[in-house]
Protein backbone atom coordinates (compact mmCIF):
# COMPACT_ATOMS: atom_id res chain seq x y z
CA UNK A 1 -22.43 -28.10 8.46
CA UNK A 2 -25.43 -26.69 10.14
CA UNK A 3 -27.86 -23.44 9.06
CA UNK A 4 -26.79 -20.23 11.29
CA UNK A 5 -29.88 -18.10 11.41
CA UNK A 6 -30.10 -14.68 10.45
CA UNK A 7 -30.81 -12.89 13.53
CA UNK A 8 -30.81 -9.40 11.19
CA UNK A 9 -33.89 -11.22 9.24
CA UNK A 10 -35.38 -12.19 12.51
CA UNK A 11 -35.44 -8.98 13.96
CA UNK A 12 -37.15 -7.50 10.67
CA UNK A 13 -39.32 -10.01 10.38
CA UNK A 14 -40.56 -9.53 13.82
CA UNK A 15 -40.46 -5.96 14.35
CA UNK A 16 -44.21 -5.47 14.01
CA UNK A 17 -44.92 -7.86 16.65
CA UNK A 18 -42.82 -6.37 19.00
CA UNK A 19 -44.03 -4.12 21.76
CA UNK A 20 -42.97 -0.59 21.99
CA UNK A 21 -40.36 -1.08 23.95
CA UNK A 22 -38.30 -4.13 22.29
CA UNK A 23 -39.44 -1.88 18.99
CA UNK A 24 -36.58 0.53 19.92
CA UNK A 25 -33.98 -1.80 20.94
CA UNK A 26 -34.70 -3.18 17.36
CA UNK A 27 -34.11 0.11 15.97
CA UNK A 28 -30.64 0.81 17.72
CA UNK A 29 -29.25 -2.79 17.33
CA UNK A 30 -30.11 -2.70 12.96
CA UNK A 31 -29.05 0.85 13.06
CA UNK A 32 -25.63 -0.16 14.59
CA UNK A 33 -25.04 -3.71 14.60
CA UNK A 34 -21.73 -3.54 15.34
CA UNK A 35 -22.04 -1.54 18.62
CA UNK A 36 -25.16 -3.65 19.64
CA UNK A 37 -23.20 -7.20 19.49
CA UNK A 38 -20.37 -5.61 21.85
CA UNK A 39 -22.36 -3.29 24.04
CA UNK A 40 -23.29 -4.45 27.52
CA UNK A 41 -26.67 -4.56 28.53
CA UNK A 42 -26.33 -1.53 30.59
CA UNK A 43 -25.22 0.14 27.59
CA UNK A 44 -27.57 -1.05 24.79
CA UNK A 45 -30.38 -0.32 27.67
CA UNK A 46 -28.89 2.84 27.69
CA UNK A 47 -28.93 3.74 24.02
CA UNK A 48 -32.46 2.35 23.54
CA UNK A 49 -33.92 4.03 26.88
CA UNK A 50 -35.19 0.72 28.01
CA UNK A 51 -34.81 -1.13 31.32
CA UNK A 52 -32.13 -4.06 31.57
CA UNK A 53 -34.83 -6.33 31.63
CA UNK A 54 -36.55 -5.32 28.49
CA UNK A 55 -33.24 -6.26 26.85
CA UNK A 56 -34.03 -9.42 28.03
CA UNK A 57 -37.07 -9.64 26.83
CA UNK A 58 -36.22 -8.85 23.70
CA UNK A 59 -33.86 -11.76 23.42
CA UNK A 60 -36.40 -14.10 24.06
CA UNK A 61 -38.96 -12.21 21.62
CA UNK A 62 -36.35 -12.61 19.15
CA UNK A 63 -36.19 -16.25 19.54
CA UNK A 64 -32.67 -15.95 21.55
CA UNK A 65 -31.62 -18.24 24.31
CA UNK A 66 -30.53 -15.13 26.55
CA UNK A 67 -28.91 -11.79 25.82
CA UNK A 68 -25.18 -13.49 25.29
CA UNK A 69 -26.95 -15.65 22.66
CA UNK A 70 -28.43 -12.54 21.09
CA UNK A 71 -24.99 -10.64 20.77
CA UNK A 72 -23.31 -14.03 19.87
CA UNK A 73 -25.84 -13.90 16.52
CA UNK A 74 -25.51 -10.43 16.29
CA UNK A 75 -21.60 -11.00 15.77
CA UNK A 76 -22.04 -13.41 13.50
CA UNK A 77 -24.19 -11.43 11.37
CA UNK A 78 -21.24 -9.04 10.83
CA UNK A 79 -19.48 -11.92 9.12
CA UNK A 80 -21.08 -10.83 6.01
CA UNK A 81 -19.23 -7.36 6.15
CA UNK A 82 -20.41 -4.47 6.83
CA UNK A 83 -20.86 -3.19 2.94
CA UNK A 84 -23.99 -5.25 3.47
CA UNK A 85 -25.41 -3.05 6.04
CA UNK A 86 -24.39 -0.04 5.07
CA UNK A 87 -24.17 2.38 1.98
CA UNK A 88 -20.32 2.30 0.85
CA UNK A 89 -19.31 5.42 -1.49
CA UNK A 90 -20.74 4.31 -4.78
CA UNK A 91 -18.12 3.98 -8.26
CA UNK A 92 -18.62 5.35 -11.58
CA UNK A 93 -21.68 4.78 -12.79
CA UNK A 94 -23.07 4.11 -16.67
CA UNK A 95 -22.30 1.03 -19.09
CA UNK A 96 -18.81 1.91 -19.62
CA UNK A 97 -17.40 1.05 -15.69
CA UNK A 98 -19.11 -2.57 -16.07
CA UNK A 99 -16.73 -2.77 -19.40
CA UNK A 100 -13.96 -1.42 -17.29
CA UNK A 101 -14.16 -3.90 -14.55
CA UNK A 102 -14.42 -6.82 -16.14
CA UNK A 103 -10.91 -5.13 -18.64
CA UNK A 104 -8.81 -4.96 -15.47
CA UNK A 105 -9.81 -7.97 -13.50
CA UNK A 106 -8.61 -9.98 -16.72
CA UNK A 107 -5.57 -7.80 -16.81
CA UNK A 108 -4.57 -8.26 -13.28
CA UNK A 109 -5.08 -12.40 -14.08
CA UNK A 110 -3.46 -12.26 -17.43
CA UNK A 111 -0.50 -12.00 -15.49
CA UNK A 112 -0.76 -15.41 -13.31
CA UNK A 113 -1.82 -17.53 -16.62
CA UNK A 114 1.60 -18.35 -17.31
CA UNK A 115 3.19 -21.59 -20.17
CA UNK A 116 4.08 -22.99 -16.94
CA UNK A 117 1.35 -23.04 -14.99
CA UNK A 118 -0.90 -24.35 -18.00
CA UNK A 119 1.38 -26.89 -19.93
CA UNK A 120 1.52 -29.37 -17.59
CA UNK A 121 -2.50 -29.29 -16.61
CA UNK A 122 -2.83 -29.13 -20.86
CA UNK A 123 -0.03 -32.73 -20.62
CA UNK A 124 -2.27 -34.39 -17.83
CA UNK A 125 -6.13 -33.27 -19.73
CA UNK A 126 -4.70 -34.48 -22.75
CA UNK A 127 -4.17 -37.98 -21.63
CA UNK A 128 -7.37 -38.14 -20.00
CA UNK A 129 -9.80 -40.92 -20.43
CA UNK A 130 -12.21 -38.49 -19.46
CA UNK A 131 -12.70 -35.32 -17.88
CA UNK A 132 -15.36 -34.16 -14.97
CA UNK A 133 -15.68 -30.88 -14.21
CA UNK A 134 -17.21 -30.22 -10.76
CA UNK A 135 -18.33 -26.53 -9.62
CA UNK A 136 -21.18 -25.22 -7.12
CA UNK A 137 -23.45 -21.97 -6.77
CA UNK A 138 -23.91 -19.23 -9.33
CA UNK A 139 -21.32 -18.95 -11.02
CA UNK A 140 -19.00 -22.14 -11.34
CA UNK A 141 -22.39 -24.08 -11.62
CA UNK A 142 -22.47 -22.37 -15.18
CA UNK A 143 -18.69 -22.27 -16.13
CA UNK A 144 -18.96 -25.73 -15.13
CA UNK A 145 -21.44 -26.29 -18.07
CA UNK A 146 -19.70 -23.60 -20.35
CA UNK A 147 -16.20 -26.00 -20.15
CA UNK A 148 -18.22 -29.29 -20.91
CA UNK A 149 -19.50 -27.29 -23.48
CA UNK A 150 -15.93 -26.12 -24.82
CA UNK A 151 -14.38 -29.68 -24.57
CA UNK A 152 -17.09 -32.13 -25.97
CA UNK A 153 -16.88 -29.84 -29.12
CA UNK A 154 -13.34 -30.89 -29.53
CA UNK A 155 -13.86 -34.34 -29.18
CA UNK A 156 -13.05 -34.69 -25.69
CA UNK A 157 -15.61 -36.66 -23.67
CA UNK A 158 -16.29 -34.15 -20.85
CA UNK A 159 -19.00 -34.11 -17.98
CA UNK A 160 -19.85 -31.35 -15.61
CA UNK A 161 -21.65 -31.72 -12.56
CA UNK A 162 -23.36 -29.36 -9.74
CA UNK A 163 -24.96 -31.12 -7.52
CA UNK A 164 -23.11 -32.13 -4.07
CA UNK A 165 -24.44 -35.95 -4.24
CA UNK A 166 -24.00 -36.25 -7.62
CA UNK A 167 -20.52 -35.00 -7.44
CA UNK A 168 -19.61 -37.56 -4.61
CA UNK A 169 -21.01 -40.51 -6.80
CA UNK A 170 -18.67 -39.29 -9.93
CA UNK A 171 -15.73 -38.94 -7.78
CA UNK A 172 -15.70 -42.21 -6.25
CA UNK A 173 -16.78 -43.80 -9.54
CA UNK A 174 -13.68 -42.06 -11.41
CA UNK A 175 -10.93 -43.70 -12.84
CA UNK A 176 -6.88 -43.54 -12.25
CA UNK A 177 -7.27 -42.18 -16.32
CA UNK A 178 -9.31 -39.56 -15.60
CA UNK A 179 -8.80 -35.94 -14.97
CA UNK A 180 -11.43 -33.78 -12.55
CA UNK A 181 -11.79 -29.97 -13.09
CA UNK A 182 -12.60 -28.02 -10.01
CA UNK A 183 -13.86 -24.41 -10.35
CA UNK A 184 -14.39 -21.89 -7.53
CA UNK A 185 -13.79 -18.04 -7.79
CA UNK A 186 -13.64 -18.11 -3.85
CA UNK A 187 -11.66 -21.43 -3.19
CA UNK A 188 -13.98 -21.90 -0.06
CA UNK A 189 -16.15 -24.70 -1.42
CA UNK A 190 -16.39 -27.42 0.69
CA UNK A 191 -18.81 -29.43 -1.35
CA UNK A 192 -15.74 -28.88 -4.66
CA UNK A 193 -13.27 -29.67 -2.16
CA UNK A 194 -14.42 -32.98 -1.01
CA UNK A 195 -15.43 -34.26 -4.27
CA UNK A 196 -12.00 -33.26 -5.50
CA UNK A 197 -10.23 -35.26 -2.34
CA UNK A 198 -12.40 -38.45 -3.16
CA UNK A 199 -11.37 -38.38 -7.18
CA UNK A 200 -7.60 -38.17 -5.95
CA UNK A 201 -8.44 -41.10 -3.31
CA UNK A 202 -9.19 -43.53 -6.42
CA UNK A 203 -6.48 -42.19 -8.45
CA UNK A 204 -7.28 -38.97 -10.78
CA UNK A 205 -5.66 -36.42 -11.41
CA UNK A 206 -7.41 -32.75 -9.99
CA UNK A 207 -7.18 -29.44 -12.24
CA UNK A 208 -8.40 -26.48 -9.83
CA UNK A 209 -8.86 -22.68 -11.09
CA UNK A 210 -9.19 -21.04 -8.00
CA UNK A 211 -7.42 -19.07 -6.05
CA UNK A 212 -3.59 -19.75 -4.62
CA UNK A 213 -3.65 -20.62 -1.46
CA UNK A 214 -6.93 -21.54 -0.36
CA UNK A 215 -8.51 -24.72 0.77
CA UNK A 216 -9.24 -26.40 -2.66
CA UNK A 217 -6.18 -24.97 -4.26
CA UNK A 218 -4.41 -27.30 -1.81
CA UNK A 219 -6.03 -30.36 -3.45
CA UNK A 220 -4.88 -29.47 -6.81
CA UNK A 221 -2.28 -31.03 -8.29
CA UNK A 222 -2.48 -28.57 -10.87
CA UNK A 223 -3.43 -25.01 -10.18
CA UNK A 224 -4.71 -22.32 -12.60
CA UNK A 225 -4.26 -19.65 -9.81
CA UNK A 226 -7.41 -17.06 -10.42
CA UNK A 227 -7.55 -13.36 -8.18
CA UNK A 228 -10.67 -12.48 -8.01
CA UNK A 229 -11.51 -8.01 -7.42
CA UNK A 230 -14.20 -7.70 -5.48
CA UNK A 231 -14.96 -3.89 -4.14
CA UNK A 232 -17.08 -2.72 -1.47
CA UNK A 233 -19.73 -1.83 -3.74
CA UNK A 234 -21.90 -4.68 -3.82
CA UNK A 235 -24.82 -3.77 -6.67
CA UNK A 236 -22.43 -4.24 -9.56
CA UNK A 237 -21.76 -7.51 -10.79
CA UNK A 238 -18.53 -9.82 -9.53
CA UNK A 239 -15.81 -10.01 -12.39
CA UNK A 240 -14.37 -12.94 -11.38
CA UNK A 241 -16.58 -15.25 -13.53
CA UNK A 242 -14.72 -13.68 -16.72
CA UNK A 243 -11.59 -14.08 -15.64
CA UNK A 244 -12.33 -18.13 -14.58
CA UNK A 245 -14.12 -18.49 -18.05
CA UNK A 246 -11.03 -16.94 -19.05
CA UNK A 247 -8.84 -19.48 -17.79
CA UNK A 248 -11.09 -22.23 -18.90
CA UNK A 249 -10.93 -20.74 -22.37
CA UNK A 250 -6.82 -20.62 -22.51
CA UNK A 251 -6.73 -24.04 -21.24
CA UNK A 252 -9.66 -25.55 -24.15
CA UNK A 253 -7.45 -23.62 -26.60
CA UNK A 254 -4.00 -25.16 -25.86
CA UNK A 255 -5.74 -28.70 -25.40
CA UNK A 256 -7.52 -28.18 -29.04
CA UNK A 257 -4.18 -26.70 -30.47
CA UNK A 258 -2.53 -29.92 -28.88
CA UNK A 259 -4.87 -32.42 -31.01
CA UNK A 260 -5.38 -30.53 -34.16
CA UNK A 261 -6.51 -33.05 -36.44
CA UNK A 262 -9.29 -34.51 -33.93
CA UNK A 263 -10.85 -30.87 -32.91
CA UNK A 264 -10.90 -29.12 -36.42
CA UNK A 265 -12.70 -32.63 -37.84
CA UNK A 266 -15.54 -32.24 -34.71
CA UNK A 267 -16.00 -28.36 -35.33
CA UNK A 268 -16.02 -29.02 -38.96
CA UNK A 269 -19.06 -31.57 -38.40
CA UNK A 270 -20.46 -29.09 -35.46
CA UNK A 271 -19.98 -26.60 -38.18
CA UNK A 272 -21.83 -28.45 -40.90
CA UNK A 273 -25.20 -29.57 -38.77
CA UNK A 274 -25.69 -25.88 -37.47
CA UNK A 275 -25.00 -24.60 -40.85
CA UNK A 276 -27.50 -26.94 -42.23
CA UNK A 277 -29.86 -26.40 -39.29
CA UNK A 278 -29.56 -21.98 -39.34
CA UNK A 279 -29.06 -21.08 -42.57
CA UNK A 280 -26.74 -18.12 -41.25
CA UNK A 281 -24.09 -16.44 -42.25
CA UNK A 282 -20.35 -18.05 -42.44
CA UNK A 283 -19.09 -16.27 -39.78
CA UNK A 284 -21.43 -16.98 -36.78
CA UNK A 285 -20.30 -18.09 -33.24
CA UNK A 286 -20.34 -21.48 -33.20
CA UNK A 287 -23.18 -22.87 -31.36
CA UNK A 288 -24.55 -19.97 -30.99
């Protein structure tokens, strides 16, 4: 998969070095990107009081094969959506409407975590020789670690893994006994989704909490279906990771709840090290 540039970053970066002329076309194509990458060059010559040929120009200046390349980029840049470009009406401010958001996305998913659709991923991680968690990017890089986290303090031996190459050498190294957990709030992860079709190649077994219906959901053969809420209002933070650490969370519980005597006897020894090691009080998170 190749880089596309960002012709909006180009055109920023640039703008100083521009002449007067190209300087305005630059102003009506970030002011209205969307008119800009549909407009004809009469038009956007129009607009921009400029000759045809200065659009031209200003292709080239812009490091653009020719006008159709320009508006080609220019279309692609809209990709993103246009809450990136422009100000969207903003939602309730303060403390309290992070609290909210994060309340009813785990509502809305409470709802899709069902005995189910988690007994029979609990049936296949409890067999496991071993589990592998594999997730990419911000967010299921760090759930990633928070589930290896959750598991190896049960007694289940449990590795995570982020990086692309890394996750290719686990997967074909995996066993027929072992189970792989993919994570991805989007379900678009092509890096996830290819180290989850190698595991199943040599024979594991693929847990996916992601959404239903999309790309690596379709490699599952167990799906924890996820919804993520995301609003055009793109300064507060995405929800979604709660919800997918709450699904991780239901299915550590039933899996601990499944082999009683083995987790309480490795959070009792947990228990005793850190107790020994803090000094705290009886009642502290675990682990900290």
């Amino acid at each position: 998969m190749t880089h596309e540039p960002d012709i909006v970053s180009r055109i920023n970066a640039l703008f100083g070095q521009l002449r007067d002329a190209e300087q305005k076309i630059a102003r009506v194509i970030l002011e209205d990107i969307s008119f800009a990458s549909e407009a004809s060059i009469s038009e956007l010559a129009l607009r921009a009081e400029v000759s045809e040929a200065t659009i031209t120009r200003f292709a080239r200046a812009v490091d653009c094969k020719n006008v159709r390349d320009l508006k080609l980029r220019l279309a692609q840049s809209l990709a993103v959506g246009q809450r990136f470009y422009a100000d969207v009406p903003a939602e309730p401010a303060g403390l309290h409407a992070v609290y909210e958001t994060v309340k009813a996305a785990l509502d809305h998913n409470a709802r899709l975590v069902t005995d189910e659709v988690i007994e029979p991923a609990v049936d296949a991680l409890a067999e496991a020789r071993q589990i592998i968690i594999f997730g990419v990017g911000g967010g299921s890089t760090v759930l990633a670690q928070e589930c290896q986290y959750r598991l190896f303090r049960l007694g289940f031996t449990a590795t995570a893994y982020s990086d692309p190459m890394l996750m290719r050498m686990a997967a074909a190294a995996i066993d027929a006994n072992d189970v792989v957990i993919c994570l991805s709030a989007g379900g678009y992860s092509p890096d996830v989704q290819e180290a989850a079709e190698i595991a199943r190649e040599y024979g594991a077994l693929v847990v996916a909490i992601t959404p239903q219906g999309s790309p690596l959901a379709g490699e599952a053969d167990y799906l924890v279906p996820m919804e993520p809420i995301e609003t055009d209002y793109i300064f507060k933070p995405s929800a979604s990771r709660y919800v997918m650490m709450a699904a991780i969370d239901v299915l550590v519980m039933e899996l601990a709840v499944r082999h009683k005597r083995k987790s309480r006897e490795t959070l009792r020894r947990i228990k005793h090290t850190l107790d020994n090691h803090k000094q705290g009080a009886d009642r502290l998170p675990l682990g900290d």
